[in-house]
PDB file of N, CA and C in Angstrom:
ATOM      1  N   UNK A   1      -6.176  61.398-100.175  1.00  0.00           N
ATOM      2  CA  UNK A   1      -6.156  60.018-100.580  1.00  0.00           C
ATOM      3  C   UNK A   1      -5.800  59.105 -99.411  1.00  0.00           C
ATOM      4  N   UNK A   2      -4.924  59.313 -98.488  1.00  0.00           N
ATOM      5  CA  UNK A   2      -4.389  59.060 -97.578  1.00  0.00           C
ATOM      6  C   UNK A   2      -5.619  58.583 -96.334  1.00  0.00           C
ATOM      7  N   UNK A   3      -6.119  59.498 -96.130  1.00  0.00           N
ATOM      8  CA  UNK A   3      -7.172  59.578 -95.034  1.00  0.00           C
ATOM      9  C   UNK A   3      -8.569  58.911 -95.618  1.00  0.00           C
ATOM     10  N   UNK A   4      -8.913  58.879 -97.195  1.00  0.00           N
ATOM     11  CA  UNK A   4      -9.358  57.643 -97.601  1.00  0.00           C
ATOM     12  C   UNK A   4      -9.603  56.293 -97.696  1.00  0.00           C
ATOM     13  N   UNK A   5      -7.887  56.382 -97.710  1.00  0.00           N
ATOM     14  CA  UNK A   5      -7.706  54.909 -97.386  1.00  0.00           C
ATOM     15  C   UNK A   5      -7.856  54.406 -96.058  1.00  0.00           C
ATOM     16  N   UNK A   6      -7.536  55.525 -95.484  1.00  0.00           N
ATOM     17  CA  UNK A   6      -7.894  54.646 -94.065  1.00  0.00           C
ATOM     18  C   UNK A   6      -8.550  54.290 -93.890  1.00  0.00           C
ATOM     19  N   UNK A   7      -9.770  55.431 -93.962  1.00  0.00           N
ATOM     20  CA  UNK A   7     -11.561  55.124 -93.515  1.00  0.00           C
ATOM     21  C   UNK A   7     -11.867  53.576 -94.318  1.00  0.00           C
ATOM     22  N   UNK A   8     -11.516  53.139 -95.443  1.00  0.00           N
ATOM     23  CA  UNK A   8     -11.860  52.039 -96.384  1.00  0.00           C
ATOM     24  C   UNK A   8     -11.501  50.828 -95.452  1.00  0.00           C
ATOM     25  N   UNK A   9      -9.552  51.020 -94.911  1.00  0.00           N
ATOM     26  CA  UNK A   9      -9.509  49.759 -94.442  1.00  0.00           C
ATOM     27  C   UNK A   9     -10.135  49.861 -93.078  1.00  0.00           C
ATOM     28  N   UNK A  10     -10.708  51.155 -92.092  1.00  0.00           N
ATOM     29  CA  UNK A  10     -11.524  50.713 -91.118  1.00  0.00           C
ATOM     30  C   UNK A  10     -12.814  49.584 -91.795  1.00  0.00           C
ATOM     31  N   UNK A  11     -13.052  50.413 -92.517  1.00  0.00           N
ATOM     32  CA  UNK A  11     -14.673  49.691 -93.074  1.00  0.00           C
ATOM     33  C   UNK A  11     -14.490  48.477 -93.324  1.00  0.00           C
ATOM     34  N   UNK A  12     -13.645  48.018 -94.013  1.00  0.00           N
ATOM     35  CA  UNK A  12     -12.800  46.649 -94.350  1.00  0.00           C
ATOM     36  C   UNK A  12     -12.774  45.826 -93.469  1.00  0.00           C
ATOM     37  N   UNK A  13     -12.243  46.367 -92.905  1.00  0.00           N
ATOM     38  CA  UNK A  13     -11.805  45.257 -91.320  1.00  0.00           C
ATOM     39  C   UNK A  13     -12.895  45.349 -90.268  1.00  0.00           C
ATOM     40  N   UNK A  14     -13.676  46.382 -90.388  1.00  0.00           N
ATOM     41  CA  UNK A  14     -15.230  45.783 -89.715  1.00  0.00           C
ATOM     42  C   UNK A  14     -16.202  44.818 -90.764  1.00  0.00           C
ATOM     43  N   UNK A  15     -16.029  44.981 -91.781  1.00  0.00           N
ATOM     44  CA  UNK A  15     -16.433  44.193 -92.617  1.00  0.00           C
ATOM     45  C   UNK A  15     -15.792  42.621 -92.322  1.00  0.00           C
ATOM     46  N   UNK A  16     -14.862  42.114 -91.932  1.00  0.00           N
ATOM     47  CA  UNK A  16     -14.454  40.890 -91.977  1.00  0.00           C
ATOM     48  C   UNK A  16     -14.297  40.273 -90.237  1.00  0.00           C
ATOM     49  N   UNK A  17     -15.220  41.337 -89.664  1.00  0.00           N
ATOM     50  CA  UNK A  17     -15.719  41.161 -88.453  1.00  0.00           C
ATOM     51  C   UNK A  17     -17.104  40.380 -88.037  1.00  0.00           C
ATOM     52  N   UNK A  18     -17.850  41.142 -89.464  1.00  0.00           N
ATOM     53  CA  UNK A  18     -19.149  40.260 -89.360  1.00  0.00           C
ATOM     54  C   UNK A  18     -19.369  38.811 -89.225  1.00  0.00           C
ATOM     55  N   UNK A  19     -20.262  38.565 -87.968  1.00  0.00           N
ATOM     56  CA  UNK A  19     -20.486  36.886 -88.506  1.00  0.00           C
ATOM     57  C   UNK A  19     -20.486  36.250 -89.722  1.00  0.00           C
ATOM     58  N   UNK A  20     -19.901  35.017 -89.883  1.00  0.00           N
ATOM     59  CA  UNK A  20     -19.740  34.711 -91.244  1.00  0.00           C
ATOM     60  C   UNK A  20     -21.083  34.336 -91.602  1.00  0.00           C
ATOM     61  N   UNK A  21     -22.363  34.156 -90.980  1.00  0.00           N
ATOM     62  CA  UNK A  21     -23.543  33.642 -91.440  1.00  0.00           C
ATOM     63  C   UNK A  21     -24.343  35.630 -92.420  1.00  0.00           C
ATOM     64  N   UNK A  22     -24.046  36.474 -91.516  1.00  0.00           N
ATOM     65  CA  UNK A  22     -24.606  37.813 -92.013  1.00  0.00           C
ATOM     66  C   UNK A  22     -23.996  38.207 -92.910  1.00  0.00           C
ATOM     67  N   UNK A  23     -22.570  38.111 -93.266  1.00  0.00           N
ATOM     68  CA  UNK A  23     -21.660  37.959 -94.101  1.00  0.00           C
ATOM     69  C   UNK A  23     -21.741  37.453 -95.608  1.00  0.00           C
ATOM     70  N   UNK A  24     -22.394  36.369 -95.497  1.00  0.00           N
ATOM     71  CA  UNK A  24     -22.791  35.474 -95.907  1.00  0.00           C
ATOM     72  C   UNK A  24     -23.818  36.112 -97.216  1.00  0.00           C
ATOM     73  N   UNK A  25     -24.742  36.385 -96.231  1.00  0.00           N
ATOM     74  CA  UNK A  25     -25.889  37.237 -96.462  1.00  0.00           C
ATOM     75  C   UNK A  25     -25.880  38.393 -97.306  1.00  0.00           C
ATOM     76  N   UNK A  26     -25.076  39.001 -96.966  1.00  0.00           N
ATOM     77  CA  UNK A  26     -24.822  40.424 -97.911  1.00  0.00           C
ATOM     78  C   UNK A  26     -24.192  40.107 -99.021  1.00  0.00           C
ATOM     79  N   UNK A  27     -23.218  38.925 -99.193  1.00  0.00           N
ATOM     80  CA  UNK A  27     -22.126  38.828-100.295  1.00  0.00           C
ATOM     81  C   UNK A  27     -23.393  37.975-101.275  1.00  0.00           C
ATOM     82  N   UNK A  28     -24.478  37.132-101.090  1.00  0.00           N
ATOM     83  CA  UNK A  28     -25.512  37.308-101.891  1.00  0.00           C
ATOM     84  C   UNK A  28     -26.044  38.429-102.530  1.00  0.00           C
ATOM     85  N   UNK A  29     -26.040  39.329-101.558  1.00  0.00           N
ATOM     86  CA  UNK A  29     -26.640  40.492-102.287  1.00  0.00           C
ATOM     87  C   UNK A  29     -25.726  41.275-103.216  1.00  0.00           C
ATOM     88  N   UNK A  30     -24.173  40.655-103.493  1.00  0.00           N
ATOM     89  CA  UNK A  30     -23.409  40.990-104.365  1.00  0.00           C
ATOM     90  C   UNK A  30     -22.748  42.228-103.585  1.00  0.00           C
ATOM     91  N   UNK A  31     -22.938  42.098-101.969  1.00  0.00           N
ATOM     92  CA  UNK A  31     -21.968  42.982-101.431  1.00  0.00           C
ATOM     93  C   UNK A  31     -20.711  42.590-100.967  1.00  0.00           C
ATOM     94  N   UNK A  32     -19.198  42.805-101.913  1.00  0.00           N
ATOM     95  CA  UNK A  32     -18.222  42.412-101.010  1.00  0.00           C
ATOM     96  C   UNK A  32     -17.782  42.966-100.491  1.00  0.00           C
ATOM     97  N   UNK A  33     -17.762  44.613 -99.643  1.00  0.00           N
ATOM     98  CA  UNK A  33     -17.069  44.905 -98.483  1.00  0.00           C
ATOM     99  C   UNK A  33     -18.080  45.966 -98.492  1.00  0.00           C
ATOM    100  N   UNK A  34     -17.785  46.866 -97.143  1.00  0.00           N
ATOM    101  CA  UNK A  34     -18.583  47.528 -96.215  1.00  0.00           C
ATOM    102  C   UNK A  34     -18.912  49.051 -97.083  1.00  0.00           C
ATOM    103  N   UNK A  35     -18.137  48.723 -97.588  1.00  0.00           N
ATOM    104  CA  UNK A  35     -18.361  50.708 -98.716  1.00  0.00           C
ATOM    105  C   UNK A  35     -19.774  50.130 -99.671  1.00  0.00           C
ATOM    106  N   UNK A  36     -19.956  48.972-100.404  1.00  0.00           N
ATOM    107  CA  UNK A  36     -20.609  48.091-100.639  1.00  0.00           C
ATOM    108  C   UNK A  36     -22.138  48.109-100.078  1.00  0.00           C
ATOM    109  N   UNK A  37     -21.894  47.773 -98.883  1.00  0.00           N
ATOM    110  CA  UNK A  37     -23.224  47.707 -98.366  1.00  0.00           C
ATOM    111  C   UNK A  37     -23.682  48.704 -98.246  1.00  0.00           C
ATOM    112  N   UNK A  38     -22.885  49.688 -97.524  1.00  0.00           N
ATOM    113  CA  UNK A  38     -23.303  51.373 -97.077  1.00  0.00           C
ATOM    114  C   UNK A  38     -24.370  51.628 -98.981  1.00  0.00           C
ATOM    115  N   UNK A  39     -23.357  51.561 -99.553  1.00  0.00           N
ATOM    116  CA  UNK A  39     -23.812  52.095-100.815  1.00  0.00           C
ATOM    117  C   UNK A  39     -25.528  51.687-101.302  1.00  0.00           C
ATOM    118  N   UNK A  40     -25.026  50.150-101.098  1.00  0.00           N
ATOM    119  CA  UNK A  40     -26.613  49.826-100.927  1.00  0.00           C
ATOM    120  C   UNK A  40     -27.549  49.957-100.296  1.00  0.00           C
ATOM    121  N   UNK A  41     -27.148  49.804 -99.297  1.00  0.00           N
ATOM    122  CA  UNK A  41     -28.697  50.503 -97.977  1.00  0.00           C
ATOM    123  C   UNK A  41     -28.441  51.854 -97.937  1.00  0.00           C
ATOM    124  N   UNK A  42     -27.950  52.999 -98.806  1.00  0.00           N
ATOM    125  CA  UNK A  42     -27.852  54.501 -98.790  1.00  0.00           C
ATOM    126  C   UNK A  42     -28.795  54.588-100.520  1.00  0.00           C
ATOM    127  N   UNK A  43     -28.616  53.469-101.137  1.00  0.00           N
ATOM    128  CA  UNK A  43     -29.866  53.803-102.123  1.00  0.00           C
ATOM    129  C   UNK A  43     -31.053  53.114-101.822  1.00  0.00           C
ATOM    130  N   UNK A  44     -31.167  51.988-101.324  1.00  0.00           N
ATOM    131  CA  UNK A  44     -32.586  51.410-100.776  1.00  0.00           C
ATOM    132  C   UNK A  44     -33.093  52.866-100.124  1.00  0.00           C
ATOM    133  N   UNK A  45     -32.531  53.824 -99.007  1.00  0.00           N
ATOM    134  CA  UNK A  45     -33.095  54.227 -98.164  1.00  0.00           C
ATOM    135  C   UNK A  45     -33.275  55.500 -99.387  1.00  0.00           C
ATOM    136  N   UNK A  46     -32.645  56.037-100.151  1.00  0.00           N
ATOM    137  CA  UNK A  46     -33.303  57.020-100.669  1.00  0.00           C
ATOM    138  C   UNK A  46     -34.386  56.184-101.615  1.00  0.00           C
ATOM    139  N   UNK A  47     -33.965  55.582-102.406  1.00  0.00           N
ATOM    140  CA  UNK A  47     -35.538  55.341-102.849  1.00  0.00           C
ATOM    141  C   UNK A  47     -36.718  55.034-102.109  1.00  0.00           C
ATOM    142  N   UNK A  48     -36.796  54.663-101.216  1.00  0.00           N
ATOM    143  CA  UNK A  48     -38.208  54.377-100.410  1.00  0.00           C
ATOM    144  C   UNK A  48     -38.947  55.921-100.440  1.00  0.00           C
ATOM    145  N   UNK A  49     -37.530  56.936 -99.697  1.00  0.00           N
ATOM    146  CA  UNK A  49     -37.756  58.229 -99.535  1.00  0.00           C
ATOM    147  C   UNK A  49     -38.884  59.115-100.226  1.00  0.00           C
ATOM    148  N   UNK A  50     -37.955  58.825-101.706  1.00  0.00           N
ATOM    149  CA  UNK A  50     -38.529  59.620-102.383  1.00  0.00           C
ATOM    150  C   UNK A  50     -39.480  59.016-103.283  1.00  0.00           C
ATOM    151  N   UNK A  51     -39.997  57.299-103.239  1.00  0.00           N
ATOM    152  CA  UNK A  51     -41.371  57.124-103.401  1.00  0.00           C
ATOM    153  C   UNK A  51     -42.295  58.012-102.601  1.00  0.00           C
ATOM    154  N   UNK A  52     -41.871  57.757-101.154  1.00  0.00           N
ATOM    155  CA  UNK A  52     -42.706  58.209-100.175  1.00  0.00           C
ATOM    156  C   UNK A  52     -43.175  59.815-100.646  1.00  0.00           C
ATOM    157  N   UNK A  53     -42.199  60.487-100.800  1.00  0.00           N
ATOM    158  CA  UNK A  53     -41.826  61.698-101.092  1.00  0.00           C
ATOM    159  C   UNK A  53     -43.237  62.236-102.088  1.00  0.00           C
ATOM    160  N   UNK A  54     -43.272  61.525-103.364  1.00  0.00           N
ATOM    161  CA  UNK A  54     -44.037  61.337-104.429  1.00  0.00           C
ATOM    162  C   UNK A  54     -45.120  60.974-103.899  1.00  0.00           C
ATOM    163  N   UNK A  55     -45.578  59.790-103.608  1.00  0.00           N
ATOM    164  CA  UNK A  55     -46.965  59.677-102.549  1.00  0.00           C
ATOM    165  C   UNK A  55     -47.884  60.433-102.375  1.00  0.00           C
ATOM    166  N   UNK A  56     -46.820  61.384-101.350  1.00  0.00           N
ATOM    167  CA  UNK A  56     -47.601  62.817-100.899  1.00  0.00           C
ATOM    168  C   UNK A  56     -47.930  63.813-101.930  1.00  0.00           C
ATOM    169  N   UNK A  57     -47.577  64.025-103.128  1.00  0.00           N
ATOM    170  CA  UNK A  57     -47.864  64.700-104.074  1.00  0.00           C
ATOM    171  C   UNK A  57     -46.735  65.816-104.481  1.00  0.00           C
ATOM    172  N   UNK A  58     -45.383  66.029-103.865  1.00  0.00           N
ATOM    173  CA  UNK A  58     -44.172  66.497-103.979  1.00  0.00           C
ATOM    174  C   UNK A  58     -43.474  65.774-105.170  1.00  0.00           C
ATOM    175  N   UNK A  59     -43.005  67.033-106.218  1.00  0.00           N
ATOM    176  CA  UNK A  59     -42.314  66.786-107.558  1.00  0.00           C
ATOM    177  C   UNK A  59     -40.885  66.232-106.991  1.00  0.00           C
ATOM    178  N   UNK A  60     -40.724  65.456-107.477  1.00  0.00           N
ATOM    179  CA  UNK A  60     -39.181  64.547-107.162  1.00  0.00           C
ATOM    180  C   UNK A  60     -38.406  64.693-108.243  1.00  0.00           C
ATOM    181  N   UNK A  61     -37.434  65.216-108.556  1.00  0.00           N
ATOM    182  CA  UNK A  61     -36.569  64.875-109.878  1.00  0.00           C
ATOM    183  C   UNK A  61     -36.128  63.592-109.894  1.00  0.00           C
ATOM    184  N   UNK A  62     -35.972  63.240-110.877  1.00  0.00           N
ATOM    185  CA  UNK A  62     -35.465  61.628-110.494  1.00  0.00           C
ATOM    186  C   UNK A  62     -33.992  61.371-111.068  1.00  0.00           C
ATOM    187  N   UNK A  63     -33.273  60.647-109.974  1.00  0.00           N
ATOM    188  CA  UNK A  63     -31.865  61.340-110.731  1.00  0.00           C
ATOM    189  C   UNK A  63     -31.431  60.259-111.486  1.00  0.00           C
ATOM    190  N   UNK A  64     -29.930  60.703-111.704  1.00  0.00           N
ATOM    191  CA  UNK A  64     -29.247  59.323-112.595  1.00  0.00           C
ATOM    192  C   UNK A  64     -29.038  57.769-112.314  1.00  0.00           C
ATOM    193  N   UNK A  65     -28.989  56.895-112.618  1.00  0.00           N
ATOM    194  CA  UNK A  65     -28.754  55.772-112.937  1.00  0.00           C
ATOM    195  C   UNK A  65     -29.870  54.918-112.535  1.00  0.00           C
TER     196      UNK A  65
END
């Protein structure tokens, strides 16, 4: 839990590093801190994936939520 927290308030405090205009930007996208964004551009990037994935004619399970 300990070593959790840390990594969070690194992310945190690079998070309140960002220019406030890019900043800005993401907290539109309903991102308020850096675990946040990761989360979001870690599912943008799998879904593209595994459209792509599908495309090619490869069975994709499609997972939860």
């Amino acid at each position: 839990d300990e070593e959790l927290q840390e990594w969070y308030t690194f992310l945190d405090a690079k998070w309140n590093r960002l220019p406030p205009a890019r900043r800005e930007t993401l907290q539109d996208a309903s991102c308020e801190n850096f675990a946040q964004v990761l989360s979001a551009l870690l599912t943008k990037e799998t879904g593209w994936i595994t459209t792509n994935l599908r495309d090619t004619g490869l069975r994709v399970a499609r997972g939860e939520g």
